[in-house]
C-alpha atoms as a PDB file:
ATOM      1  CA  UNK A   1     -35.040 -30.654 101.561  1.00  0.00           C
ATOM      2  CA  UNK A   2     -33.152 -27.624 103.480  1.00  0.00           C
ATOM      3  CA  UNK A   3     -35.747 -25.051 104.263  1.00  0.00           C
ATOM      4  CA  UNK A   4     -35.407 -21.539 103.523  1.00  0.00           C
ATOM      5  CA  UNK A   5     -33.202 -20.167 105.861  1.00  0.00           C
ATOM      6  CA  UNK A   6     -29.958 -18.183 106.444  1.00  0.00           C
ATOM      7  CA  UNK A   7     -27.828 -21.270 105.650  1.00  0.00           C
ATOM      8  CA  UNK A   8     -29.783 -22.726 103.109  1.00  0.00           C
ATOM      9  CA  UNK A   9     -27.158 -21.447 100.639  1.00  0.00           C
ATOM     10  CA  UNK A  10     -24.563 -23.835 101.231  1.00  0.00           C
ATOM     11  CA  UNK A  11     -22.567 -22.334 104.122  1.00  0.00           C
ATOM     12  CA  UNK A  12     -21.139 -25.009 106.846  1.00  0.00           C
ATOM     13  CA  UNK A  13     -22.716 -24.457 110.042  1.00  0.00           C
ATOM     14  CA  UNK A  14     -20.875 -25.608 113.264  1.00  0.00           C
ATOM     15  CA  UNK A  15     -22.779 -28.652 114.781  1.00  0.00           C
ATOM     16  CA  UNK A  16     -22.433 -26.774 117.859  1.00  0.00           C
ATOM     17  CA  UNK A  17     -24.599 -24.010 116.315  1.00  0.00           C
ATOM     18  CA  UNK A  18     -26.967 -26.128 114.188  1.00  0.00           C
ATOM     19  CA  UNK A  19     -29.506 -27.071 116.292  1.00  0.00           C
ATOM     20  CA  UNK A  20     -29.194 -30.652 116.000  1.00  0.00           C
ATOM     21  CA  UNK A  21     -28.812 -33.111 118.441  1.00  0.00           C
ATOM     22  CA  UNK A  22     -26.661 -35.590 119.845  1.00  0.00           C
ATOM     23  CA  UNK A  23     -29.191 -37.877 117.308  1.00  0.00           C
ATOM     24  CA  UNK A  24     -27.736 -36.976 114.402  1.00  0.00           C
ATOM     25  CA  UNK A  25     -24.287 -37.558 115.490  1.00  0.00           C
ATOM     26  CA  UNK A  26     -25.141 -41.162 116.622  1.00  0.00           C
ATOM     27  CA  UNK A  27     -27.039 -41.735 113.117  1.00  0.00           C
ATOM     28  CA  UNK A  28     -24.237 -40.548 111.457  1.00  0.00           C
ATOM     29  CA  UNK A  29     -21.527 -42.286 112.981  1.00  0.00           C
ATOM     30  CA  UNK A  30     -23.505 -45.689 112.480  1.00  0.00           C
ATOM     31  CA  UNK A  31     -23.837 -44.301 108.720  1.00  0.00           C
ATOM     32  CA  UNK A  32     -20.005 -43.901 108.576  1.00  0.00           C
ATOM     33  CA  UNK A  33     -19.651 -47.135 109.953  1.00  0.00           C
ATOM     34  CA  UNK A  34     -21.982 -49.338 107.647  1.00  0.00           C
ATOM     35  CA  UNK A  35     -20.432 -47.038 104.730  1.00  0.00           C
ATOM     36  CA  UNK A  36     -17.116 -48.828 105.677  1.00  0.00           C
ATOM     37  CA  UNK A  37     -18.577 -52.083 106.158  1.00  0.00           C
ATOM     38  CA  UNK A  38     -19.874 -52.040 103.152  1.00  0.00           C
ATOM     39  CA  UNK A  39     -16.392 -50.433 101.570  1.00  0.00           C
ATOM     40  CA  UNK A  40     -15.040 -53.711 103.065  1.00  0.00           C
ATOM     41  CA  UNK A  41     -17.144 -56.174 101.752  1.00  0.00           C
ATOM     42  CA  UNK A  42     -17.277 -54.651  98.460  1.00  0.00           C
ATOM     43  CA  UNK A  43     -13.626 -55.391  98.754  1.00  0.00           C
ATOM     44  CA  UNK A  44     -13.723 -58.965  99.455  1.00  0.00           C
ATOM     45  CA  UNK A  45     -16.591 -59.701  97.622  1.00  0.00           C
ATOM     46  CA  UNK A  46     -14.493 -58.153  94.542  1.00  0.00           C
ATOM     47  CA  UNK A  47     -11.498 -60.884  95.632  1.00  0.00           C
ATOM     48  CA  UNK A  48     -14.046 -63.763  95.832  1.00  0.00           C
ATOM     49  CA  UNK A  49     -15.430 -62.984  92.384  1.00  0.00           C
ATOM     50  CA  UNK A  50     -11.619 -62.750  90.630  1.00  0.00           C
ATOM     51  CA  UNK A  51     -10.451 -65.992  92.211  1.00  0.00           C
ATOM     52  CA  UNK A  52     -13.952 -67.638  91.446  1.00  0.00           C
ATOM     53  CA  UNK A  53     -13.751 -66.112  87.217  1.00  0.00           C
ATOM     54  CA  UNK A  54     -10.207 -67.744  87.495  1.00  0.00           C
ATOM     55  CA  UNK A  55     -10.709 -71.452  88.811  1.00  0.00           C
ATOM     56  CA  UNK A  56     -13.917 -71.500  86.107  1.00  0.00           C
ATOM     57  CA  UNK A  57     -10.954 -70.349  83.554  1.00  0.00           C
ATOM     58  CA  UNK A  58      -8.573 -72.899  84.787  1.00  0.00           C
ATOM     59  CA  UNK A  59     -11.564 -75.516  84.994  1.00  0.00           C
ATOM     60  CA  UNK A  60     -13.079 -74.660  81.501  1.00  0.00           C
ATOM     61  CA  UNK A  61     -16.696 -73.690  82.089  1.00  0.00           C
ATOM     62  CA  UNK A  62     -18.151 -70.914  81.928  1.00  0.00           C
ATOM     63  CA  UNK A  63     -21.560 -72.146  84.065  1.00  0.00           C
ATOM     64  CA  UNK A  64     -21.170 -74.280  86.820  1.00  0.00           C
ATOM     65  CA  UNK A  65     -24.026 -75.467  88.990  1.00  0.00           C
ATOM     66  CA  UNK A  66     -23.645 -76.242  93.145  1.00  0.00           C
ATOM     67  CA  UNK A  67     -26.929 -77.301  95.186  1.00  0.00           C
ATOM     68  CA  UNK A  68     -27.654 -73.491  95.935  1.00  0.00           C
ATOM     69  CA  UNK A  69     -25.903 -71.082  92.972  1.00  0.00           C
ATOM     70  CA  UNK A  70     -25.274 -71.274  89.627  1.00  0.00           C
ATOM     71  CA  UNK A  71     -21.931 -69.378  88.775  1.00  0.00           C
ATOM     72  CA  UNK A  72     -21.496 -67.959  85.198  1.00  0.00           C
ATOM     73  CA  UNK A  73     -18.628 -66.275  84.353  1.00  0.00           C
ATOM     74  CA  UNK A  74     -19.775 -62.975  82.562  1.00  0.00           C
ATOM     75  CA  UNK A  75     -17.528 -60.658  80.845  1.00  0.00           C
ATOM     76  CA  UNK A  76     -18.886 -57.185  79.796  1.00  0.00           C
ATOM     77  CA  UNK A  77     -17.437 -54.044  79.054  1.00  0.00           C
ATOM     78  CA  UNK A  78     -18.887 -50.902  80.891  1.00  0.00           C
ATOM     79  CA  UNK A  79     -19.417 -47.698  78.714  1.00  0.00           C
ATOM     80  CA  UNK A  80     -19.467 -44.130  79.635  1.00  0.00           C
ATOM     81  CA  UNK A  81     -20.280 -41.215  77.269  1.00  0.00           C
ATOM     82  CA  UNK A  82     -17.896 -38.105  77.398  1.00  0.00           C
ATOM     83  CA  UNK A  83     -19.691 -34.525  76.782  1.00  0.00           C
ATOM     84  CA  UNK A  84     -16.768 -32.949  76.530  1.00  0.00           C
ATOM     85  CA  UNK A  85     -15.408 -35.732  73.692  1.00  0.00           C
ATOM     86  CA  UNK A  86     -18.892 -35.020  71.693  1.00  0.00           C
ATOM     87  CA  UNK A  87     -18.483 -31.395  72.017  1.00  0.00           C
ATOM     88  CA  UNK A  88     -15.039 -32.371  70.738  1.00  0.00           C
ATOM     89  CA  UNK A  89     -16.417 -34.093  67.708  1.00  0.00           C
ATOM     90  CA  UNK A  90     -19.106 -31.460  66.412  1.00  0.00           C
ATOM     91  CA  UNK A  91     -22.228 -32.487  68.301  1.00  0.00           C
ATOM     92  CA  UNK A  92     -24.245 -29.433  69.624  1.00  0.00           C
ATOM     93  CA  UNK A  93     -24.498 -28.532  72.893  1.00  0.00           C
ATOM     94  CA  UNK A  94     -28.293 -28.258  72.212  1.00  0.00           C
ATOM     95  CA  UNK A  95     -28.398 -31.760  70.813  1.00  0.00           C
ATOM     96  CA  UNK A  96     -26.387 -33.234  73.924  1.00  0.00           C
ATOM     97  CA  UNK A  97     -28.879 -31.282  76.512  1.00  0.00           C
ATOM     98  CA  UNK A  98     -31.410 -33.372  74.235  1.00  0.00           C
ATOM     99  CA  UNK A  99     -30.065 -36.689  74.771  1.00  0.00           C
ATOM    100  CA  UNK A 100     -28.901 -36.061  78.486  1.00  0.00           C
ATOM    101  CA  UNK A 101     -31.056 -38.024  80.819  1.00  0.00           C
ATOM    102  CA  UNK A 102     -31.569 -36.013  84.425  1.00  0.00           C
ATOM    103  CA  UNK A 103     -32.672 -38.066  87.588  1.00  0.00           C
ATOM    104  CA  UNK A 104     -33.040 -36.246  90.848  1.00  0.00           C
ATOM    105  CA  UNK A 105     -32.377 -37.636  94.107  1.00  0.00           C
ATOM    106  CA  UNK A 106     -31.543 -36.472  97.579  1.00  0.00           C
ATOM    107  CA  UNK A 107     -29.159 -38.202  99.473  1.00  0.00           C
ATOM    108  CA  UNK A 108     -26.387 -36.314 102.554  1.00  0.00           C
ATOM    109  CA  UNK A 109     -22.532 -36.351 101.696  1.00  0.00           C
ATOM    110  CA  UNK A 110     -20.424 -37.252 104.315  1.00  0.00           C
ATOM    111  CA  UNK A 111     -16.656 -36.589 103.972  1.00  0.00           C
ATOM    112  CA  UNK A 112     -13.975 -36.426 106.331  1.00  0.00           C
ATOM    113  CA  UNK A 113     -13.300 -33.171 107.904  1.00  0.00           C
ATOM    114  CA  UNK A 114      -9.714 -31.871 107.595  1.00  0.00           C
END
């Protein structure tokens, strides 16, 4: 999405210099602050769901129904696929670029400055 110009290469420009308005420090302060929000309720949603997969454990079912939610304790295992651990075991770095799947997306990065 940058356009082609003398900072398109990656260089930091200074707000101050940018061009930018006070806008885009208003939309990205509310961005920071639904991104901690939603840190948050990640959080507590995370504590909910361990003392919910407990009290089914302690109660003995794995599905249990309430007027408005059915709750199913679900255990699952989530797998991740090294390159460097097939390049390890023989496979080709040809047949890896084969198999690797490549979505693009453009999204902004916001990290706090030091």
């Amino acid at each position: 999405m940058p356009t082609d110009n003398a900072n398109a290469n990656g260089q930091a420009v200074d707000f101050r210099d940018s061009g930018l308005n006070k806008t885009f420090l208003k939309l990205l302060a509310e961005r920071q602050e639904y991104s901690q929000i939603k840190k948050n309720a990640e959080a507590e949603e995370k504590k909910r769901s361990q003392t919910l997969c407990a009290m089914l454990a302690e109660a003995g079912h794995k599905t249990v129904v309430t007027p408005d939610w059915r709750v199913t304790f679900v255990e699952g295992v989530h797998t991740q696929i090294s390159k460097q651990k097939l390049l390890d075991q023989g496979v080709s770095v040809k047949v890896i670029q084969k198999a690797t799947t490549r979505t693009t997306y453009e999204t902004v990065n916001v990290t706090v400055n030091k």
